[in-house]
Protein backbone atom coordinates (compact mmCIF):
# COMPACT_ATOMS: atom_id res chain seq x y z
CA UNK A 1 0.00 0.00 0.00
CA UNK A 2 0.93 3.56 -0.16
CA UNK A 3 0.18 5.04 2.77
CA UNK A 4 -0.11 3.04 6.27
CA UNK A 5 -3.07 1.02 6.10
CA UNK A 6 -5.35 2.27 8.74
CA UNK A 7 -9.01 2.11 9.18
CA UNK A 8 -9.27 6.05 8.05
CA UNK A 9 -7.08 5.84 5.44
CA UNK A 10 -8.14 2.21 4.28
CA UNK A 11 -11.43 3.77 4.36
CA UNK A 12 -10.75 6.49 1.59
CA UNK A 13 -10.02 4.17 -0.81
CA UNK A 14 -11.61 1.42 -3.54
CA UNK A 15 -10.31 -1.20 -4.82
CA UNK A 16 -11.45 -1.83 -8.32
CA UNK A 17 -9.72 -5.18 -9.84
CA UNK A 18 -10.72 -8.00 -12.15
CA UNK A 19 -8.42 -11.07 -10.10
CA UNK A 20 -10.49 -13.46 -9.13
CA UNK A 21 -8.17 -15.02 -6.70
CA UNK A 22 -9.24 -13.21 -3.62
CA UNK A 23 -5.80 -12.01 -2.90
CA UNK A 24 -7.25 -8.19 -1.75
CA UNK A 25 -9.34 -9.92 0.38
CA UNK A 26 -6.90 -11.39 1.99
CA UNK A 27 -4.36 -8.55 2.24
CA UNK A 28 -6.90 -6.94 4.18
CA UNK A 29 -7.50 -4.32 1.26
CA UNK A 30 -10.91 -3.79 0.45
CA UNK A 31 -13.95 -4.14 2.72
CA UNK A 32 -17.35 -5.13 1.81
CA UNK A 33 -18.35 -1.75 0.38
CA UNK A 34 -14.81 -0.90 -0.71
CA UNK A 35 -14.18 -3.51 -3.50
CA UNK A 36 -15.68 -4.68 -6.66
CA UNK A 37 -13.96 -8.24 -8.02
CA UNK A 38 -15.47 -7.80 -11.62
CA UNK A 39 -15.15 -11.13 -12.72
CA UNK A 40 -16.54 -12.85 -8.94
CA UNK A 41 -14.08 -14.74 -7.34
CA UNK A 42 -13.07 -17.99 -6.24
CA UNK A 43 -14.85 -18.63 -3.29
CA UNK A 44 -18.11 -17.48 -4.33
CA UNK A 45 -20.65 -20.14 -5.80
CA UNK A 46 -23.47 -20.37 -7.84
CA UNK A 47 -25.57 -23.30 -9.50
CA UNK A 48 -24.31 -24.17 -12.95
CA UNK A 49 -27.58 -23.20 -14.14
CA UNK A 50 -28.22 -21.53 -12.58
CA UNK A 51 -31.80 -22.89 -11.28
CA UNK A 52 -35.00 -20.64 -10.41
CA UNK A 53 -34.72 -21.51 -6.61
CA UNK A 54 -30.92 -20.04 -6.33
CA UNK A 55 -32.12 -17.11 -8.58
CA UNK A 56 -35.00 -16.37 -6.20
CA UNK A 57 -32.99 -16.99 -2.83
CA UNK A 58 -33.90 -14.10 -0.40
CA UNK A 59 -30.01 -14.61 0.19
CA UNK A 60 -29.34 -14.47 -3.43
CA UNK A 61 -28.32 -16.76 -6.15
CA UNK A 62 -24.60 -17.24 -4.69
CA UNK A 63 -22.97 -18.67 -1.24
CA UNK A 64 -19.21 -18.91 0.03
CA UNK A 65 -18.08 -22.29 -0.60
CA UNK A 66 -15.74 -21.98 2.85
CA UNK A 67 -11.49 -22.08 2.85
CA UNK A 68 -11.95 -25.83 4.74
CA UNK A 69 -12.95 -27.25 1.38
CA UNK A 70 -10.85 -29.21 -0.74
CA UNK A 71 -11.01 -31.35 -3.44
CA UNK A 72 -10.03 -35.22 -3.85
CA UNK A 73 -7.61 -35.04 -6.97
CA UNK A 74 -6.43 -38.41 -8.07
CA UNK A 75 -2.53 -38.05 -7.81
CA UNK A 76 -1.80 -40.25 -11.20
CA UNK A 77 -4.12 -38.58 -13.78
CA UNK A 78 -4.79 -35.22 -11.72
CA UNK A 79 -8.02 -35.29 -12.40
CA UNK A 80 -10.79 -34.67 -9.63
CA UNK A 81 -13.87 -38.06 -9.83
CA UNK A 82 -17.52 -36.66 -9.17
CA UNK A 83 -17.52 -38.79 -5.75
CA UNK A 84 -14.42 -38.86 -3.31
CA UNK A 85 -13.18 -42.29 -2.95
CA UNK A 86 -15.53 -44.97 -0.05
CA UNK A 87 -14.03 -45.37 3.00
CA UNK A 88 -13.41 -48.98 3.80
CA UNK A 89 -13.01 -49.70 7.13
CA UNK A 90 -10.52 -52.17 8.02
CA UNK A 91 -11.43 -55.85 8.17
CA UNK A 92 -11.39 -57.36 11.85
CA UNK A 93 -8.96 -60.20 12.12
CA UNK A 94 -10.73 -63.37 12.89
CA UNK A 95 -10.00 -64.95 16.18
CA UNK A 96 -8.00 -67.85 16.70
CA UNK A 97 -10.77 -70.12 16.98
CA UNK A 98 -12.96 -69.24 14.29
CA UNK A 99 -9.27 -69.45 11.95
CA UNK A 100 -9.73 -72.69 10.20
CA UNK A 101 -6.52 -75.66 10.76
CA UNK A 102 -4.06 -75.40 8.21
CA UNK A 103 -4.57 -78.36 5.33
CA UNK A 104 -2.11 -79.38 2.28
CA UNK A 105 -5.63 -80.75 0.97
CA UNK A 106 -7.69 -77.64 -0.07
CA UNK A 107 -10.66 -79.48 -1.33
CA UNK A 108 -10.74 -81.17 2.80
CA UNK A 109 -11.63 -77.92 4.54
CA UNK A 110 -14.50 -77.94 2.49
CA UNK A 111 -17.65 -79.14 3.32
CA UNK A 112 -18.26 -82.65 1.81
CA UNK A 113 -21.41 -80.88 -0.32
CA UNK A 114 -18.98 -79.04 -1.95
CA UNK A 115 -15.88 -80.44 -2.20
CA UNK A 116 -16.22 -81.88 -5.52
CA UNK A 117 -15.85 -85.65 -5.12
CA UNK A 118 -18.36 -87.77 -6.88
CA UNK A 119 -20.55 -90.05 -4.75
CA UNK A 120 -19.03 -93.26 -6.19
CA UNK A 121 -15.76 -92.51 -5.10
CA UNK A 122 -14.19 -91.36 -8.47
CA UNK A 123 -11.92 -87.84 -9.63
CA UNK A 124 -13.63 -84.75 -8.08
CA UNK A 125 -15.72 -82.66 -10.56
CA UNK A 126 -14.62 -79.26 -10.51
CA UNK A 127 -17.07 -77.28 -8.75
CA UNK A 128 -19.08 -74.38 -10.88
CA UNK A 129 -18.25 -70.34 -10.16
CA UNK A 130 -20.91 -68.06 -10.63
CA UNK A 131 -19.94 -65.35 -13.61
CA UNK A 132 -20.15 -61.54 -13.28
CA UNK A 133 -20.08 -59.19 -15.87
CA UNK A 134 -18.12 -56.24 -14.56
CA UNK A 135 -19.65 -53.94 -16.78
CA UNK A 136 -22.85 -54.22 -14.80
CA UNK A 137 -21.64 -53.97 -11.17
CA UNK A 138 -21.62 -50.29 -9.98
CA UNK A 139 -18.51 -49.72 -8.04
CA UNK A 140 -19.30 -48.35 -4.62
CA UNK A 141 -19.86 -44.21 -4.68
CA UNK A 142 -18.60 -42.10 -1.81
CA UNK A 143 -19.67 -39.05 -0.85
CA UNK A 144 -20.24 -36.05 -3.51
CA UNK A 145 -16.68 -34.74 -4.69
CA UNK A 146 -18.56 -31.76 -6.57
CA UNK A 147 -20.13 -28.78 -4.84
CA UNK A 148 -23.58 -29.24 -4.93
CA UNK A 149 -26.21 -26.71 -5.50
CA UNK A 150 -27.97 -25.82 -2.30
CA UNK A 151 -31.19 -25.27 -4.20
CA UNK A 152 -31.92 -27.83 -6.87
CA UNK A 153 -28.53 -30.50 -5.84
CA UNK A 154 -27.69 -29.75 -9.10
CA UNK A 155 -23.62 -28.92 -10.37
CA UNK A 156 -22.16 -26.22 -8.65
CA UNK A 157 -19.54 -23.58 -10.24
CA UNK A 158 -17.31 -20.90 -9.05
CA UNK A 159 -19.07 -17.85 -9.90
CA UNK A 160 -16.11 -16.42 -11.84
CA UNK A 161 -17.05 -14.90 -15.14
CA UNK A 162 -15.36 -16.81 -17.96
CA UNK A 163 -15.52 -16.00 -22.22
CA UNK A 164 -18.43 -16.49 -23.52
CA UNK A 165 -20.01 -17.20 -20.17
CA UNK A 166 -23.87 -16.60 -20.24
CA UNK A 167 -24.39 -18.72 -17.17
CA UNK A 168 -22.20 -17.01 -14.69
CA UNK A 169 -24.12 -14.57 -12.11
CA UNK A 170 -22.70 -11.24 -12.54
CA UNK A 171 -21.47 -9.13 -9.41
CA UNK A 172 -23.09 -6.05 -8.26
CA UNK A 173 -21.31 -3.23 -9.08
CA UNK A 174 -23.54 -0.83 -7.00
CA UNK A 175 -21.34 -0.23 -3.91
CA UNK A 176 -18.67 0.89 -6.72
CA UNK A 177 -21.10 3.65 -8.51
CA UNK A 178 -22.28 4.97 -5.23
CA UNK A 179 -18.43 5.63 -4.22
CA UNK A 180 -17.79 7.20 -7.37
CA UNK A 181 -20.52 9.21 -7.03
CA UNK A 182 -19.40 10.66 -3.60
CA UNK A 183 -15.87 10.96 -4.77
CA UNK A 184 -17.25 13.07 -7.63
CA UNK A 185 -19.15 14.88 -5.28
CA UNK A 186 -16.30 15.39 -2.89
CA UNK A 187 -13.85 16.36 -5.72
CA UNK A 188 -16.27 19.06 -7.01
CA UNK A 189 -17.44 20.07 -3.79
CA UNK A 190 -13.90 21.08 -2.49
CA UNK A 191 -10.77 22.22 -5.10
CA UNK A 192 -7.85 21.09 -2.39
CA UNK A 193 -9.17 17.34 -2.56
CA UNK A 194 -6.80 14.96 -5.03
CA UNK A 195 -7.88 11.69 -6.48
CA UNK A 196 -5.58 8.87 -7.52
CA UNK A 197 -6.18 5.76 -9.24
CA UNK A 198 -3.37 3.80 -8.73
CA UNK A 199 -2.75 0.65 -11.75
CA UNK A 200 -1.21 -1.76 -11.44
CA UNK A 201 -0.06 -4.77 -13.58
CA UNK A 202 -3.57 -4.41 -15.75
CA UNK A 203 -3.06 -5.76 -19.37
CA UNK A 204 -4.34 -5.51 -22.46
CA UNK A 205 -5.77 -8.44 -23.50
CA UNK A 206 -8.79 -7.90 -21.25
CA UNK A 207 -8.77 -4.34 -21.11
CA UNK A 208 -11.30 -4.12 -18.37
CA UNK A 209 -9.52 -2.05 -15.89
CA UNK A 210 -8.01 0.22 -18.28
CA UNK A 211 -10.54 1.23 -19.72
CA UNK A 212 -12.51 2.07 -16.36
CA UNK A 213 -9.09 3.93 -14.72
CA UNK A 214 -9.18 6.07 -18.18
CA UNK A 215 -12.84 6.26 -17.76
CA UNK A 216 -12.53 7.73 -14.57
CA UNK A 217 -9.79 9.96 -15.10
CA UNK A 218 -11.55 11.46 -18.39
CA UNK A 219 -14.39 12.33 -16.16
CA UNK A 220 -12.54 13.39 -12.89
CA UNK A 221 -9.07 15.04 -14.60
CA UNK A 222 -10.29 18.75 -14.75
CA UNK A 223 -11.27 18.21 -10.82
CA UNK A 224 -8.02 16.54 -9.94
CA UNK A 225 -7.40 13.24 -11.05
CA UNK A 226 -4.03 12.00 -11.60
CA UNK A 227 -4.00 7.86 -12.83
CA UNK A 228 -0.54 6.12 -12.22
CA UNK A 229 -0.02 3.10 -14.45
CA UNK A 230 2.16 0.66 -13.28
CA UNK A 231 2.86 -1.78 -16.05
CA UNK A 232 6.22 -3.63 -17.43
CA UNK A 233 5.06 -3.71 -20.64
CA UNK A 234 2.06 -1.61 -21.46
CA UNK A 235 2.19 1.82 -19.86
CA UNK A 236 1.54 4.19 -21.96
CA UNK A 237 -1.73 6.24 -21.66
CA UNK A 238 -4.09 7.56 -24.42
CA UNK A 239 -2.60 10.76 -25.91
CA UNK A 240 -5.10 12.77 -25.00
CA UNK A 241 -5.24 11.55 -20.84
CA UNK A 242 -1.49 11.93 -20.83
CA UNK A 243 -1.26 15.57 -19.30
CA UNK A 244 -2.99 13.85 -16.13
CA UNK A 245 -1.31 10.87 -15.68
CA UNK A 246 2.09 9.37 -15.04
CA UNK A 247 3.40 6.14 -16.87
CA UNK A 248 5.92 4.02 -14.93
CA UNK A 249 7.59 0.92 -16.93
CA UNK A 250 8.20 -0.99 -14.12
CA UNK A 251 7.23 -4.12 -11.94
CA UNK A 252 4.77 -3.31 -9.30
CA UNK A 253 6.08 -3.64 -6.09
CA UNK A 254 9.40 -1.69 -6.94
CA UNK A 255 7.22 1.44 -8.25
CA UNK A 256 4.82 0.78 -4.87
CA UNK A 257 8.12 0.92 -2.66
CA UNK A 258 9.45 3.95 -4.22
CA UNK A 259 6.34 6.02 -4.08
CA UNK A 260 5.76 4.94 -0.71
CA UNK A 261 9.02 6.29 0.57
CA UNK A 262 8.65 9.60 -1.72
CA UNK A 263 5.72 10.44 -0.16
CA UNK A 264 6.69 9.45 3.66
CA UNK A 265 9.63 12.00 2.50
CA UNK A 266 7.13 14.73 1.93
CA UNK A 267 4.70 14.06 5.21
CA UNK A 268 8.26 14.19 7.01
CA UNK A 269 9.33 17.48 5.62
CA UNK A 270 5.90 18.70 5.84
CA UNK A 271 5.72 18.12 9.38
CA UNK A 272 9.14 19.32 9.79
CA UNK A 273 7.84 22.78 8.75
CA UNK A 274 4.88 22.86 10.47
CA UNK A 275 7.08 21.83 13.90
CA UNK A 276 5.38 18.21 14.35
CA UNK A 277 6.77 15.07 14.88
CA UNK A 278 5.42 12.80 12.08
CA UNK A 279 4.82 8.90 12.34
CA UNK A 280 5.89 8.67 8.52
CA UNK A 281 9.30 9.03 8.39
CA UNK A 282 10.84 7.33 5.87
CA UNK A 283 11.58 3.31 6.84
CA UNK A 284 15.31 2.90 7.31
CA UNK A 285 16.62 -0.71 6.39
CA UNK A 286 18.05 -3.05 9.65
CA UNK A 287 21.49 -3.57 9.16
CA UNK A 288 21.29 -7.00 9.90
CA UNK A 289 19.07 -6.97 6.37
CA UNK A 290 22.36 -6.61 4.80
CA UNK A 291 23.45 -4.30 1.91
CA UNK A 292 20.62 -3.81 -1.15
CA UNK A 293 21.35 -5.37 -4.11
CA UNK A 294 22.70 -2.83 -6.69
CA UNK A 295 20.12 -3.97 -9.77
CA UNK A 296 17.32 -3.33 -6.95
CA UNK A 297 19.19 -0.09 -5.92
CA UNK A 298 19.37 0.60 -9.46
CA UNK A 299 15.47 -0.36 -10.53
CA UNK A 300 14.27 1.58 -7.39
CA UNK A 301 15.94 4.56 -8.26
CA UNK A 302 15.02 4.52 -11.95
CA UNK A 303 10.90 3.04 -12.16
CA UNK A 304 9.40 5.78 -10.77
CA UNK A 305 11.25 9.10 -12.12
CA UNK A 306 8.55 11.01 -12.14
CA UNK A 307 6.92 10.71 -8.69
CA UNK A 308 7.95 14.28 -7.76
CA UNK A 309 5.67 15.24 -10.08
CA UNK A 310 3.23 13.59 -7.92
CA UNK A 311 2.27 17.02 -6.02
CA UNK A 312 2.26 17.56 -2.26
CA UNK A 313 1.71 13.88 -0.19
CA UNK A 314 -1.40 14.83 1.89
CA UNK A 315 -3.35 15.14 -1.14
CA UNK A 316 -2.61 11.68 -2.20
CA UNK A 317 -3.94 9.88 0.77
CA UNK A 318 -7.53 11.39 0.21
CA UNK A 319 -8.83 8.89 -2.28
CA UNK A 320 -6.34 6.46 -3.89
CA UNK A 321 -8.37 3.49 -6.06
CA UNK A 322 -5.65 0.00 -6.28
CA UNK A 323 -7.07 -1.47 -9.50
C-alpha cells in the first residue's frame, strides 16, 4: 500500500480489480463496500444453471463455498472423480478359533457338499463359479466430490465470469457507482481534494480495468485526477489523458516501494515545517538486512522518475483506487 493502512485511510479508498483469486481480500484491502472483483471470485458459488430456486434466494443466487474445502484429486491422472473415494473400514482379524486348521488338501476344509468328489468314489468334478459381468456392477460411490447446489442438488460452479459465459451470475457493481458518485461529489465540492487511481499490472488483452481507470480519469481530470499506471510492458496512456497521468515501466512492487518512501519524504518534511513530529518518516533498512542489491538499488531509483511530479503527499492519501 501507499500510505499506512489504517481504518481512516483504508477507508478512503476502492479497490477496483478484475483477479479473481481473492488475494485483496486477503491482504486486508478492500472491505465489503470498498471492492468490486469484476469477474466474482473464487470462493463465491453459484448453480451451474443456474436454477430458479438459487435465482429467487432471499439470500441471493450465490454462497461462500468456505477455505476448509478441498477437493479429492487423483494423484496419477490429476483429475478430480464426481464422488471422493468410499471409506473402507478395516477388516477385523478373525479370532483364533474361528481361523480354520491349516490343510495341504484344499478341497478337505470344504464341506463334503462341496468339495467336488463324486458319490461313487471317483476324480472330483470341478465345482461351478458363478460369472459376473463387470460392466454391470456399480462400483461403490462415496460421498459427492462436486459442490452441490444448495437449491436444486444440481452442479455447482465458481461464480467467476469466464468467455463467452452466459451462465455465470454477474457481481453487483452498486457499492462501486455509489463511491464514485461521492468521490465526484467530494472532488467538485472542495478544489484542495486529489484523487488517484493507482494501476497496477492491468493488461491488455482484457482491457477491463483500463478502460474504467481512463474512464474515470476522463471524467474526474479537470477536478483533480491524476492515474498512475504501473505496467512492465504496457504503460503508456491515451494521448489525450497523458497531461494527467504518469506512466511508470516498471514491476509493481518496486514502483509501490518507491512512491511509498517519496511520499513518507514529503509528510516528514511537511511536518518538519509545520514543527510536528510525524509517524511517517521514511523506513530505514536493519542492518542486519544486509546491503541492497545494486540492480534493486538501481530499478528503485530509476521506475518511478517522475513521482515528484506527484504534487504535495497529503493530497494523495484522500482517495487512492488500487485497480
Amino acid at each position: 500500500a501507499l500510505a499506512p493502512g489504517s481504518p481512516a485511510q483504508l477507508a478512503r479508498t476502492f479497490v477496483f480489480t478484475s483477479n479473481v483469486d481473492c488475494a485483496f481480500a486477503r491482504a486486508g484491502l478492500g472491505g465489503d463496500d470498498t471492492l468490486w472483483e469484476i469477474h466474482g471470485n473464487l470462493r463465491t458459488w453459484q448453480c451451474a444453471r443456474p436454477c430458479h430456486g438459487s435465482r429467487a434466494a432471499p439470500e441471493g443466487p450465490t454462497w461462500a463455498l468456505g477455505d476448509a474445502h478441498r477437493f479429492e484429486v487423483n494423484p496419477v491422472t490429476m483429475l478430480a472423480s464426481p464422488h471422493r473415494a468410499p471409506a473402507t473400514p478395516p477388516e477385523p482379524e478373525a479370532a483364533d478359533e474361528d481361523r480354520a486348521p491349516p490343510t495341504a488338501d484344499p478341497a478337505a476344509a470344504l464341506p463334503a457338499d462341496q468339495s467336488g468328489a463324486a458319490e461313487d468314489g471317483s476324480a472330483p468334478r470341478a465345482t461351478p463359479r458363478a460369472t459376473v459381468d463387470l460392466r454391470t456392477v456399480t462400483p461403490p460411490l462415496g460421498e459427492p466430490n462436486y459442490p452441490r447446489c444448495p437449491h436444486c442438488n444440481g452442479l455447482a460452479r465458481p461464480a467467476v465470469l469466464m468467455f463467452g459465459d452466459d451462465r455465470c451470475v454477474e457481481t453487483d457493481g452498486g457499492r462501486y457507482r455509489e463511491w464514485e458518485a461521492r468521490v465526484t461529489a467530494a472532488l467538485k465540492k472542495d478544489p484542495a481534494k486529489r484523487l488517484v487511481i493507482i494501476e497496477g499490472g492491468a493488461g491488455v488483452r482484457v482491457p477491463t480495468v483500463r478502460e474504467n481507470s481512463e474512464r474515470l480519469l476522463k471524467k474526474l481530470a479537470p477536478h483533480g485526477a491524476t492515474l498512475v499506471r504501473i505496467n512492465l510492458d504496457y504503460p503508456e496512456v491515451r494521448a489525450s489523458l497523458a497531461r494527467s497521468s504518469i506512466s511508470l515501466r516498471s514491476q509493481c512492487l518496486p514502483a509501490l516501494e518507491t512512491i511509498d518512501h517519496a511520499m513518507r519524504v514529503r509528510l516528514s518534511q511537511a511536518a518538519s515545517r509545520a514543527g510536528v513530529t510525524s509517524a511517517l518518516a521514511p523506513q530505514s533498512r536493519d542492518a542486519s538486512d544486509g546491503p541492497v542489491p545494486r540492480d534493486v538499488r538501481e530499478q528503485r531509483a530509476s521506475c518511478c522518475p517522475e513521482a515528484s511530479v506527484l504534487g504535495p503527499a497529503p493530497p494523495l492519501v484522500t482517495d487512492a483506487v488500487p485497480a
